[in-house]
C-alpha atoms as a PDB file:
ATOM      1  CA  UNK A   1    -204.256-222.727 153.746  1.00  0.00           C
ATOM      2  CA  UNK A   2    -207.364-222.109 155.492  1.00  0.00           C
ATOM      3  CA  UNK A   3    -207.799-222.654 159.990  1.00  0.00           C
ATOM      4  CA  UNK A   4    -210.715-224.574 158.614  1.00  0.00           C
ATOM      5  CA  UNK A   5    -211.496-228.310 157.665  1.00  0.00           C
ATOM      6  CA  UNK A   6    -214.659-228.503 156.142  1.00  0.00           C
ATOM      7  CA  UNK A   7    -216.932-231.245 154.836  1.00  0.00           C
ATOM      8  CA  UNK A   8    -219.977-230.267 152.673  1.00  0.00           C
ATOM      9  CA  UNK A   9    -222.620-232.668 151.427  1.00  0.00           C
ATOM     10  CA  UNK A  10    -226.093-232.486 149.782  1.00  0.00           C
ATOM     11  CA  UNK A  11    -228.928-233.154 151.538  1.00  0.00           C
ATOM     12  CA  UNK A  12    -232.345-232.404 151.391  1.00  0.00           C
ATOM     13  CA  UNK A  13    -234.295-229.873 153.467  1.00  0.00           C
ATOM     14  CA  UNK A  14    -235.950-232.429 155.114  1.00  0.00           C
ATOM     15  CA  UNK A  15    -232.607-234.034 156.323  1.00  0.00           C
ATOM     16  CA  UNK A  16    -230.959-231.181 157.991  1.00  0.00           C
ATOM     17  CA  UNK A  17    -230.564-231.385 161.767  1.00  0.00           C
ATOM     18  CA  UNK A  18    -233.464-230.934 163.968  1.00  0.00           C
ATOM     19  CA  UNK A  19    -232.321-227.730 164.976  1.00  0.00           C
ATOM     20  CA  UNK A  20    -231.399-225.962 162.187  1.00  0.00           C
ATOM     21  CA  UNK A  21    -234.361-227.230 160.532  1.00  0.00           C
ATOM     22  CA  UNK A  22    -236.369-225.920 163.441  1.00  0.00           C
ATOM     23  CA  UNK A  23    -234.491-222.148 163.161  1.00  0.00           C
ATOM     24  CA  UNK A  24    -234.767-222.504 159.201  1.00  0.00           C
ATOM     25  CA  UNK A  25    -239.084-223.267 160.058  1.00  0.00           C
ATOM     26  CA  UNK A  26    -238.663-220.183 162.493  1.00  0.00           C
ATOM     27  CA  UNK A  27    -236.968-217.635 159.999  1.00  0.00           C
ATOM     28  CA  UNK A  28    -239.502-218.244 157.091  1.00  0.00           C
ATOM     29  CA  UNK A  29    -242.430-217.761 158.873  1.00  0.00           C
ATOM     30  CA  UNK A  30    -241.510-215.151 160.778  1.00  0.00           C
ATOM     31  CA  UNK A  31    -240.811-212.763 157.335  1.00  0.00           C
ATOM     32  CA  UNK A  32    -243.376-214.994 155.483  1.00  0.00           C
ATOM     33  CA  UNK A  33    -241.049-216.229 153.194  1.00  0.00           C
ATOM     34  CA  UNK A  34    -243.257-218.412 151.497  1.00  0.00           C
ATOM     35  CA  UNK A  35    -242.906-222.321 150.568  1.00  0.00           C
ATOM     36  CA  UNK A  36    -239.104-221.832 150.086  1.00  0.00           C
ATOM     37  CA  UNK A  37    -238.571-225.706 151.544  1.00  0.00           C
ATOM     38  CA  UNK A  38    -240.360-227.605 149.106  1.00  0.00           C
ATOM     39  CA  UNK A  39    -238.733-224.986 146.163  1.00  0.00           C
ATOM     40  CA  UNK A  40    -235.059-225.568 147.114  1.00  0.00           C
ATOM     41  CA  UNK A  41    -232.913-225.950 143.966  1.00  0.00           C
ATOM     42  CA  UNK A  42    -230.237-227.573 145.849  1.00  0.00           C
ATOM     43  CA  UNK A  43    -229.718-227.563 150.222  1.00  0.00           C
ATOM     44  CA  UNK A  44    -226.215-228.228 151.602  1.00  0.00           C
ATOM     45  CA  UNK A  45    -224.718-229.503 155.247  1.00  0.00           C
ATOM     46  CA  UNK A  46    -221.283-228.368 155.613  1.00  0.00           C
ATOM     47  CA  UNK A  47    -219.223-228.799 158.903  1.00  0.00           C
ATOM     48  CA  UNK A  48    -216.237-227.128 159.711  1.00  0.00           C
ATOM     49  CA  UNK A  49    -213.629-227.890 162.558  1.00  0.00           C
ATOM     50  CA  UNK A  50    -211.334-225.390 163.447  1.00  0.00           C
ATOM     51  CA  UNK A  51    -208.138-227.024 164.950  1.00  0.00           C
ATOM     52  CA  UNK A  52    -206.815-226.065 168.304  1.00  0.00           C
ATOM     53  CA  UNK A  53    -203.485-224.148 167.128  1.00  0.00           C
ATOM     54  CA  UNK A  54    -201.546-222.347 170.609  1.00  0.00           C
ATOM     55  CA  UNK A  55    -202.170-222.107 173.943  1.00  0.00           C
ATOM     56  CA  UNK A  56    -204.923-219.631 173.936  1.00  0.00           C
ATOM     57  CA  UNK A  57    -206.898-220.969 170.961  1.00  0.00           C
ATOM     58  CA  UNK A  58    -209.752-223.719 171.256  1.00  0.00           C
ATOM     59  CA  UNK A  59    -210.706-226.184 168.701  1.00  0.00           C
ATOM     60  CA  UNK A  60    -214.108-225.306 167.179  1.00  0.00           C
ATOM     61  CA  UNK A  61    -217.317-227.031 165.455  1.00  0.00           C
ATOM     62  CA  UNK A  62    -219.319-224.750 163.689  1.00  0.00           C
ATOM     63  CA  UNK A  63    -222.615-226.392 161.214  1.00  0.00           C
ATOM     64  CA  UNK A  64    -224.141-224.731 158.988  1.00  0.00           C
ATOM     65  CA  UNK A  65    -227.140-225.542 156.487  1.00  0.00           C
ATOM     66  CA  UNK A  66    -227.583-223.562 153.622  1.00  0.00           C
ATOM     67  CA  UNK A  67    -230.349-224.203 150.739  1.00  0.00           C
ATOM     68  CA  UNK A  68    -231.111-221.470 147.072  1.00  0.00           C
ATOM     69  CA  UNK A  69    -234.609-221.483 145.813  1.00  0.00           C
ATOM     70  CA  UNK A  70    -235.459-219.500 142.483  1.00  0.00           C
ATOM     71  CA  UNK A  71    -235.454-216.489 144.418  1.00  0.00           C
ATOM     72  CA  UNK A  72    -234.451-217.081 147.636  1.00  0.00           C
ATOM     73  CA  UNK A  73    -230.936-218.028 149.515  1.00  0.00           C
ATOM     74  CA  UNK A  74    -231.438-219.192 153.308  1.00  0.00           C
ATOM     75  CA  UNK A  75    -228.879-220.283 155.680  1.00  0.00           C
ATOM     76  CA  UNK A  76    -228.353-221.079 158.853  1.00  0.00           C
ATOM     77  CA  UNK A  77    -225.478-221.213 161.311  1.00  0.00           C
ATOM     78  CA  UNK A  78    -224.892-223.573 164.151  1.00  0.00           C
ATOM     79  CA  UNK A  79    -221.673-222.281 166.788  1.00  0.00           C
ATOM     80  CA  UNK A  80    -220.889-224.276 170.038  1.00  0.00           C
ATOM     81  CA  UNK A  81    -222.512-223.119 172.870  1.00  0.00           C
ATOM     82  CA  UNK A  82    -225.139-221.065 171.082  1.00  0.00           C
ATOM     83  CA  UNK A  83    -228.280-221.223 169.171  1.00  0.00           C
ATOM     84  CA  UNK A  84    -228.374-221.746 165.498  1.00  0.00           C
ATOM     85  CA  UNK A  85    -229.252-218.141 163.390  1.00  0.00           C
ATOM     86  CA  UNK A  86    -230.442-218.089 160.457  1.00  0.00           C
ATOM     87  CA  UNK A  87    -230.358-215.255 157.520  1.00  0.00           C
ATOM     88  CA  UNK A  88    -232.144-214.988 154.295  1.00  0.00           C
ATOM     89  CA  UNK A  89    -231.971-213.083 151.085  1.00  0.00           C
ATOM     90  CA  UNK A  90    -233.659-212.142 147.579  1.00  0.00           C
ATOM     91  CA  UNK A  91    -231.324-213.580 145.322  1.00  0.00           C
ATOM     92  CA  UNK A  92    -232.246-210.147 143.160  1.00  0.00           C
ATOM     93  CA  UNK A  93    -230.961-207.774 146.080  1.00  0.00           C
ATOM     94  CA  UNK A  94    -227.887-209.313 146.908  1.00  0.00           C
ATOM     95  CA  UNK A  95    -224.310-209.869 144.833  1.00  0.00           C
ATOM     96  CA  UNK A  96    -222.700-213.367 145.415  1.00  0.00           C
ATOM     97  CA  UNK A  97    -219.245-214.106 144.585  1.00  0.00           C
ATOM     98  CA  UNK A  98    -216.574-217.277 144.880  1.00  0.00           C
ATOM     99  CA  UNK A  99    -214.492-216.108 148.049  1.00  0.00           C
ATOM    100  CA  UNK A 100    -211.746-217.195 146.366  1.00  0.00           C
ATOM    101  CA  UNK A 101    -212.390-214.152 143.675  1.00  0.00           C
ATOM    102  CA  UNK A 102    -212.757-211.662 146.757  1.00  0.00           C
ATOM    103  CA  UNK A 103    -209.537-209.517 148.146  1.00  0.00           C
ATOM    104  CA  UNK A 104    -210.395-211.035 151.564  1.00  0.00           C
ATOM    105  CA  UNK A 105    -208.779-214.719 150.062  1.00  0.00           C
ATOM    106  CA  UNK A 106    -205.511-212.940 149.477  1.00  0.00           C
ATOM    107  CA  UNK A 107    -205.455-211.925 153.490  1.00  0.00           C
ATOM    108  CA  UNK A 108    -207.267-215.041 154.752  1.00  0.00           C
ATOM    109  CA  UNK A 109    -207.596-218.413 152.602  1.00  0.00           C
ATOM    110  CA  UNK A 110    -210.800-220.134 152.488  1.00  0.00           C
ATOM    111  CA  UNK A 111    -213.710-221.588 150.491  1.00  0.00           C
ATOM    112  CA  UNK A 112    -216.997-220.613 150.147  1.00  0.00           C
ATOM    113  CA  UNK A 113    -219.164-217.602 148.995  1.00  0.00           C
ATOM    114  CA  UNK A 114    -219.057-213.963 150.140  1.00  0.00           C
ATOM    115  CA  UNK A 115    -222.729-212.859 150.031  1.00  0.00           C
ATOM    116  CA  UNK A 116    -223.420-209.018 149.936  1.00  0.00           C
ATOM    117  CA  UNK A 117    -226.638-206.484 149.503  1.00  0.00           C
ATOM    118  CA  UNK A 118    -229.745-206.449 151.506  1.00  0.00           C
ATOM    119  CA  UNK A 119    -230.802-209.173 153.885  1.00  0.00           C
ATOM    120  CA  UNK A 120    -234.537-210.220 155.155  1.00  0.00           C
ATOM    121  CA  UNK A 121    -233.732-208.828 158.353  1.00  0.00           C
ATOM    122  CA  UNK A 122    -231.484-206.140 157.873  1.00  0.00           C
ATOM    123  CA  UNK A 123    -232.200-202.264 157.014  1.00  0.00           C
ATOM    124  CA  UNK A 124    -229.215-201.572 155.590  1.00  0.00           C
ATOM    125  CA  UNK A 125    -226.593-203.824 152.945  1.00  0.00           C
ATOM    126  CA  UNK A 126    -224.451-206.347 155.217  1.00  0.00           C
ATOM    127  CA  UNK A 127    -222.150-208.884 153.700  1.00  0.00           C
ATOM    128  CA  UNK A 128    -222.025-212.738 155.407  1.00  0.00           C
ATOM    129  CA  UNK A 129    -219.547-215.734 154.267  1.00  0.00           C
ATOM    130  CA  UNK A 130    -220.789-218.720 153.482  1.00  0.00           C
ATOM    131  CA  UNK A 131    -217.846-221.467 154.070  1.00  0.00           C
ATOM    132  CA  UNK A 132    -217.787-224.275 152.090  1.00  0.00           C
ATOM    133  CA  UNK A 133    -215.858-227.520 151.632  1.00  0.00           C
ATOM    134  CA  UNK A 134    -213.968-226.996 147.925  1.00  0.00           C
ATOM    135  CA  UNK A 135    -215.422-231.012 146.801  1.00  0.00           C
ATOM    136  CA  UNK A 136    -218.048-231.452 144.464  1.00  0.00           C
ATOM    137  CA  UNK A 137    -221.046-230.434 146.945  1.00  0.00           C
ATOM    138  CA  UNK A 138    -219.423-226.928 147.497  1.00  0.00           C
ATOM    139  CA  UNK A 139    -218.756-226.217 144.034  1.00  0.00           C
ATOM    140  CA  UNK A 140    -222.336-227.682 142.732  1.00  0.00           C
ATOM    141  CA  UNK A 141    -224.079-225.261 145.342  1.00  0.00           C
ATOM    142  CA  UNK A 142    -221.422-222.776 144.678  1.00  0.00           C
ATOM    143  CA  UNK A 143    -222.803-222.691 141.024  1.00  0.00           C
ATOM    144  CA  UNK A 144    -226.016-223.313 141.805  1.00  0.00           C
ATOM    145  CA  UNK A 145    -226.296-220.059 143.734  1.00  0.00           C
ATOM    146  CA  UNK A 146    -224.439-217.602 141.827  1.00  0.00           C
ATOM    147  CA  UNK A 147    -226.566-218.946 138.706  1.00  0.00           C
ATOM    148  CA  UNK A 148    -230.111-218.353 140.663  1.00  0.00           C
ATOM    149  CA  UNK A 149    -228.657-214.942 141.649  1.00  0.00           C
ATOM    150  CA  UNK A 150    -227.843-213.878 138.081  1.00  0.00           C
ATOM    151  CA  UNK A 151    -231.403-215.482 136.944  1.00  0.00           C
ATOM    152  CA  UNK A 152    -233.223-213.762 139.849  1.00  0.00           C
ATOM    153  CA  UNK A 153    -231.827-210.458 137.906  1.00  0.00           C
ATOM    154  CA  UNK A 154    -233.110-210.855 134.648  1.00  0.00           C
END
């Protein structure tokens, strides 16, 4: 069972919280990533709390925003007590996969997508997780993705 209690829903871009929105704005133009807001395919909200569990651990809200174009996968992450981040992809350089189908579930259980290859700001391959609420949201954008990813290599 996972640290993490997450709830995803689907929003629009336009819906997201100021400040992601604002870091989202930030990251396109600054690698002139196009019109990628008005192309999303599908944009998610997903908040997870991580419960306090001893005496040294801290309970934790962590937001993050993701959204897949045609070619494009953007997301951004929101921790307390710092600013939100965003990274970006070409779906056609990067390899997504269910978490749950990675060898990282068997050592630490969670939901989402493990995202691998080259990233917009990166010079070498990097891998990020994506966490995700297992409800319908998570497994629509879920599918969503890794179906724009396959497309995006055709």
């Amino acid at each position: 069972m996972s640290d993490w209690k997450r709830r995803t829903r689907e929003v629009s871009p336009e819906n997201l919280p100021s400040e992601m929105t604002n870091a989202i704005q930030q990251h396109i133009e600054r690698y002139n990533l196009g019109p990628i807001l008005s192309e999303a395919l599908m944009c998610v909200h997903t908040e997870s709390e991580k419960a306090k569990k001893g005496w040294f651990d801290r309970a934790e809200t962590v937001e993050m925003a993701a959204l897949v174009t045609p070619r494009w996968l953007v997301w951004s992450v929101e921790q307390p007590d710092a600013k939100a981040f965003v990274l970006s992809a070409q779906l056609s350089s990067i390899t997504i996969q269910d978490y749950a189908q990675t060898p990282f579930a068997k050592l630490i259980s969670d939901s989402g997508l493990e995202v691998s290859g080259m990233f917009t700001d990166a010079s070498e391959s990097a891998s990020a997780f994506i966490g995700l609420e297992e409800g319908e949201a998570g497994k629509r954008f879920s599918e969503i993705v890794i179906q724009a990813a396959q497309d995006a290599k055709k």
